[in-house]
C-alpha atoms as a PDB file:
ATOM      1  CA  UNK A   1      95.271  91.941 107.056  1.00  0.00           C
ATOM      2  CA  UNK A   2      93.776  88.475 107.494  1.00  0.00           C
ATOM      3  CA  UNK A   3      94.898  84.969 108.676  1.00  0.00           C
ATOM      4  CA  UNK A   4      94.265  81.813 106.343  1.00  0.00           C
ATOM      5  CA  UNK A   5      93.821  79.641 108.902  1.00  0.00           C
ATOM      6  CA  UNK A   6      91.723  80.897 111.060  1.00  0.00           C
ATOM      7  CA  UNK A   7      89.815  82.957 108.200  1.00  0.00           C
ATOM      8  CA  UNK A   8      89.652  86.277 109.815  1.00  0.00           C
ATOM      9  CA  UNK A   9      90.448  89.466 108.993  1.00  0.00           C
ATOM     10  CA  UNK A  10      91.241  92.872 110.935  1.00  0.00           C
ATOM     11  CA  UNK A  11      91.960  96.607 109.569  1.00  0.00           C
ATOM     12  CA  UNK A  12      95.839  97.123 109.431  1.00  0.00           C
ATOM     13  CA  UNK A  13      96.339 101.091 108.403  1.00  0.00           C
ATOM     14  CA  UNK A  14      95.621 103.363 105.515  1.00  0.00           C
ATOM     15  CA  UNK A  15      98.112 104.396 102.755  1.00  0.00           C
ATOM     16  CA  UNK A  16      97.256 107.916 102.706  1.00  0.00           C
ATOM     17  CA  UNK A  17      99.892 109.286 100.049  1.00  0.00           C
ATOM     18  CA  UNK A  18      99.815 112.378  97.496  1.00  0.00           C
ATOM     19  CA  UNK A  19     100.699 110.346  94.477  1.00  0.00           C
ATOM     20  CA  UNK A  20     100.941 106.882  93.170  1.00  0.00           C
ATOM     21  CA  UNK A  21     105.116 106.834  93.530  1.00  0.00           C
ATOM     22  CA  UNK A  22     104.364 107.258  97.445  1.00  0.00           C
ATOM     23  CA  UNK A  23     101.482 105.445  97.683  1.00  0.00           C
ATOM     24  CA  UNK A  24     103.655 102.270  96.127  1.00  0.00           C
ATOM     25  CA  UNK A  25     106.658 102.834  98.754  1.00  0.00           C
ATOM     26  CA  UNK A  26     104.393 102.968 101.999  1.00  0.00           C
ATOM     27  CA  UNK A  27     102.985  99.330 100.888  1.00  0.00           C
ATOM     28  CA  UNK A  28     106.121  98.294  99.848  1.00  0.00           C
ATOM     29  CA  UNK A  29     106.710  98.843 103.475  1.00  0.00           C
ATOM     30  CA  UNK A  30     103.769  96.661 104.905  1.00  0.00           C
ATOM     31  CA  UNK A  31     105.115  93.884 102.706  1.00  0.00           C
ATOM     32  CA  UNK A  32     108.359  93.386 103.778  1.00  0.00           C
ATOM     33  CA  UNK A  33     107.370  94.137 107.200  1.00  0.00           C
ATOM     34  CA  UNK A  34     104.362  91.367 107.169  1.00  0.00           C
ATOM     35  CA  UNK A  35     105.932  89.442 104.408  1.00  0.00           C
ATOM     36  CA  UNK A  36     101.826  88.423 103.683  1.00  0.00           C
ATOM     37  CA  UNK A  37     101.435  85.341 100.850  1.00  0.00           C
ATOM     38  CA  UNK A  38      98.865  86.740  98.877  1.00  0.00           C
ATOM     39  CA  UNK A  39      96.859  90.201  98.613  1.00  0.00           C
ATOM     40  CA  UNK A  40      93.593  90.968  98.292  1.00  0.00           C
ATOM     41  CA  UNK A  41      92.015  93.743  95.779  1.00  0.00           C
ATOM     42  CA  UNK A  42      88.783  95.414  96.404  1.00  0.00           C
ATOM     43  CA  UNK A  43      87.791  95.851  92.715  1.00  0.00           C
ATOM     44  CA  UNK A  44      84.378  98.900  93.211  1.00  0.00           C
ATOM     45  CA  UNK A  45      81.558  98.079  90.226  1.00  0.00           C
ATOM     46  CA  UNK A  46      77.970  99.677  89.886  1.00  0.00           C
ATOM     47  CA  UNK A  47      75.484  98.255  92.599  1.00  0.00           C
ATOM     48  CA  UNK A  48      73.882  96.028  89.933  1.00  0.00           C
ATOM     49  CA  UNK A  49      77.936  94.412  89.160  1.00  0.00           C
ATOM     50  CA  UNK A  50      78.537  96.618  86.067  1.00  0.00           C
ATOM     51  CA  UNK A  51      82.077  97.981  85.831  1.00  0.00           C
ATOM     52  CA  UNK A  52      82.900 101.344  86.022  1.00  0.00           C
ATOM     53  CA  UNK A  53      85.890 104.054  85.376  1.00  0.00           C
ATOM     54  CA  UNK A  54      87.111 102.868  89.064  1.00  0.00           C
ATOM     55  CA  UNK A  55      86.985  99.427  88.084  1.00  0.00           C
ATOM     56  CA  UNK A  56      90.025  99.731  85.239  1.00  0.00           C
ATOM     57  CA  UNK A  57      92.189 101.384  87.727  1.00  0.00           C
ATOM     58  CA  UNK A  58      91.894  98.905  90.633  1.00  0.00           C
ATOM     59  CA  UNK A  59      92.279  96.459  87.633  1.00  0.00           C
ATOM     60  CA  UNK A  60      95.264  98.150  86.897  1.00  0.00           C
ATOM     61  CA  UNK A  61      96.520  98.289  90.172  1.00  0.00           C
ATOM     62  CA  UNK A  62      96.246  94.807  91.655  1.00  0.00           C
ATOM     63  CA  UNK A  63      98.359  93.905  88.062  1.00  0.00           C
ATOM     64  CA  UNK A  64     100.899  96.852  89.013  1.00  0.00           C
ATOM     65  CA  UNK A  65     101.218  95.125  92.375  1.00  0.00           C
ATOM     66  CA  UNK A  66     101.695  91.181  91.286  1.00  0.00           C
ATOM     67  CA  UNK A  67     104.452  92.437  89.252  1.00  0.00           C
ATOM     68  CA  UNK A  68     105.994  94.799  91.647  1.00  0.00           C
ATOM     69  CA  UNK A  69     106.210  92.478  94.309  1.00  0.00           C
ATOM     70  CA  UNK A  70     105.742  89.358  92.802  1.00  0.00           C
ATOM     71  CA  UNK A  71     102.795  87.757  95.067  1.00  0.00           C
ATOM     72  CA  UNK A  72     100.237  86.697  93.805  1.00  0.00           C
ATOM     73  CA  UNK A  73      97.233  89.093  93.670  1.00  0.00           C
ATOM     74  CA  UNK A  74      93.167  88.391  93.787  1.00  0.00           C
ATOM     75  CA  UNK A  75      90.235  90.635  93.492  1.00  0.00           C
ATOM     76  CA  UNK A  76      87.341  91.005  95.480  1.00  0.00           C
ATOM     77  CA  UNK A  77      84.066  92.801  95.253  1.00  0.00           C
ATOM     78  CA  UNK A  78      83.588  95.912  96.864  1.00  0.00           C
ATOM     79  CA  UNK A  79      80.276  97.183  96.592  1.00  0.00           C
ATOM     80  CA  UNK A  80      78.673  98.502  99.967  1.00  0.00           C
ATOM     81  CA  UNK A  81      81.424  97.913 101.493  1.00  0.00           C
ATOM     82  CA  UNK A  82      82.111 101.673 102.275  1.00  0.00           C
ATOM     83  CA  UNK A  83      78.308 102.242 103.459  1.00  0.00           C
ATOM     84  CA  UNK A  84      78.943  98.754 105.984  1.00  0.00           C
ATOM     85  CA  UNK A  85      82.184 100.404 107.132  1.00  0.00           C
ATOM     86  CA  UNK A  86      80.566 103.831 108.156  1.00  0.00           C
ATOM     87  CA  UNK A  87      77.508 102.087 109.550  1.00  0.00           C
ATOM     88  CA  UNK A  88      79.597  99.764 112.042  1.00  0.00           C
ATOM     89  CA  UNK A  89      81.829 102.929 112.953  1.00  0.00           C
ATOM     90  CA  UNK A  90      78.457 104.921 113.831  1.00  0.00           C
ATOM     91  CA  UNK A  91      76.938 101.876 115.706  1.00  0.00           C
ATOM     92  CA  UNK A  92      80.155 101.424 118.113  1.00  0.00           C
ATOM     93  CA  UNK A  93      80.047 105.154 118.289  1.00  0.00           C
ATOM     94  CA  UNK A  94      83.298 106.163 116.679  1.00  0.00           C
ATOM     95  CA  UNK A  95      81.379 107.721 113.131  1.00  0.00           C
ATOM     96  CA  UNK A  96      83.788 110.671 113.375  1.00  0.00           C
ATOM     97  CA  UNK A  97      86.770 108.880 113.065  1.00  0.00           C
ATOM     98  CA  UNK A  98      87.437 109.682 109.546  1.00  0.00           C
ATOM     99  CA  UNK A  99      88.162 108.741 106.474  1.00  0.00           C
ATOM    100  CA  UNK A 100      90.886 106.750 107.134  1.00  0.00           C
ATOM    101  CA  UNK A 101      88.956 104.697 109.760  1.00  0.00           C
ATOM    102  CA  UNK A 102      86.159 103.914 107.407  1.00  0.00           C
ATOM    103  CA  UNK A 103      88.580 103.069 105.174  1.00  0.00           C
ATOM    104  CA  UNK A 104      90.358 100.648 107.149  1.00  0.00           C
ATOM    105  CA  UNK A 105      87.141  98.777 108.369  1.00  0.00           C
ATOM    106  CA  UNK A 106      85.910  98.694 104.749  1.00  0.00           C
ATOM    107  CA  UNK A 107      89.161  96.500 103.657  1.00  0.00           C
ATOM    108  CA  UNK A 108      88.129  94.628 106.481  1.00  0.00           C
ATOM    109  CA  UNK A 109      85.027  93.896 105.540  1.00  0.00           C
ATOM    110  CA  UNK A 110      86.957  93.298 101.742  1.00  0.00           C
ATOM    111  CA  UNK A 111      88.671  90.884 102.848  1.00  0.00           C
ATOM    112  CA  UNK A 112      86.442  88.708 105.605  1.00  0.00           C
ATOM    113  CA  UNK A 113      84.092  88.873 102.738  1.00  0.00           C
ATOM    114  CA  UNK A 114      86.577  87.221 100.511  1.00  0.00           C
ATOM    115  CA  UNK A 115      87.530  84.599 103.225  1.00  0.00           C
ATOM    116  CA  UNK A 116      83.400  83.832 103.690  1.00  0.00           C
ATOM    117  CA  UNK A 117      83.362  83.197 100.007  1.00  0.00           C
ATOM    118  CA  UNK A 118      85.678  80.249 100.657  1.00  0.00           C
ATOM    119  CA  UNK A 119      88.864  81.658  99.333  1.00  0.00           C
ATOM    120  CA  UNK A 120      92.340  80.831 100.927  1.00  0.00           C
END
């Protein structure tokens, strides 16, 4: 989650569900409960920008979510961001968190990335 004004942003939790029917109700949740104005994307692409099978389906998914919850949706770039993540985990000494942890501080990193590009 991140603030517009002051242009930060700060892991929230993971959506850890078995399918896609789940995954939708657990962020339904997080919106109504932090009613945000806008969400963020983190669309993944080769390292050299190329798109990829993973690239449709985030695509796909930041559309599924405009329409489901009518906010407006943007996408972001994602490479590295899951290699930053696990390297900032294992420098405050907390690399075995998880999955979920590495997660969490690599939507971070999404999103403060997206605020440093100037987006609001």
């Amino acid at each position: 989650m991140g603030n517009t004004i002051t242009r930060t942003a700060q892991p929230l939790t993971t959506v850890s569900a078995s399918d896609a029917r789940e995954r939708l109700a657990a962020i339904a949740d997080l919106v109504t409960q932090w009613q945000p104005q806008m969400l963020v994307v983190g669309v993944p692409v080769h390292a050299d920008g190329t798109p990829h099978a993973m690239t449709a389906r985030a695509r796909d998914f930041a559309h599924d979510l405009a329409t489901r919850f009518a906010i407006s949706v943007h996408l972001a770039d994602e490479r590295h961001t899951t290699a930053l993540a696990q390297s900032a985990l294992d420098a405050a000494g907390a690399g075995r968190k998880g999955r979920a942890a590495r997660d969490e501080i690599a939507a971070q990193i999404i999103l403060q990335g997206w605020f440093d590009d100037g987006h609001t």
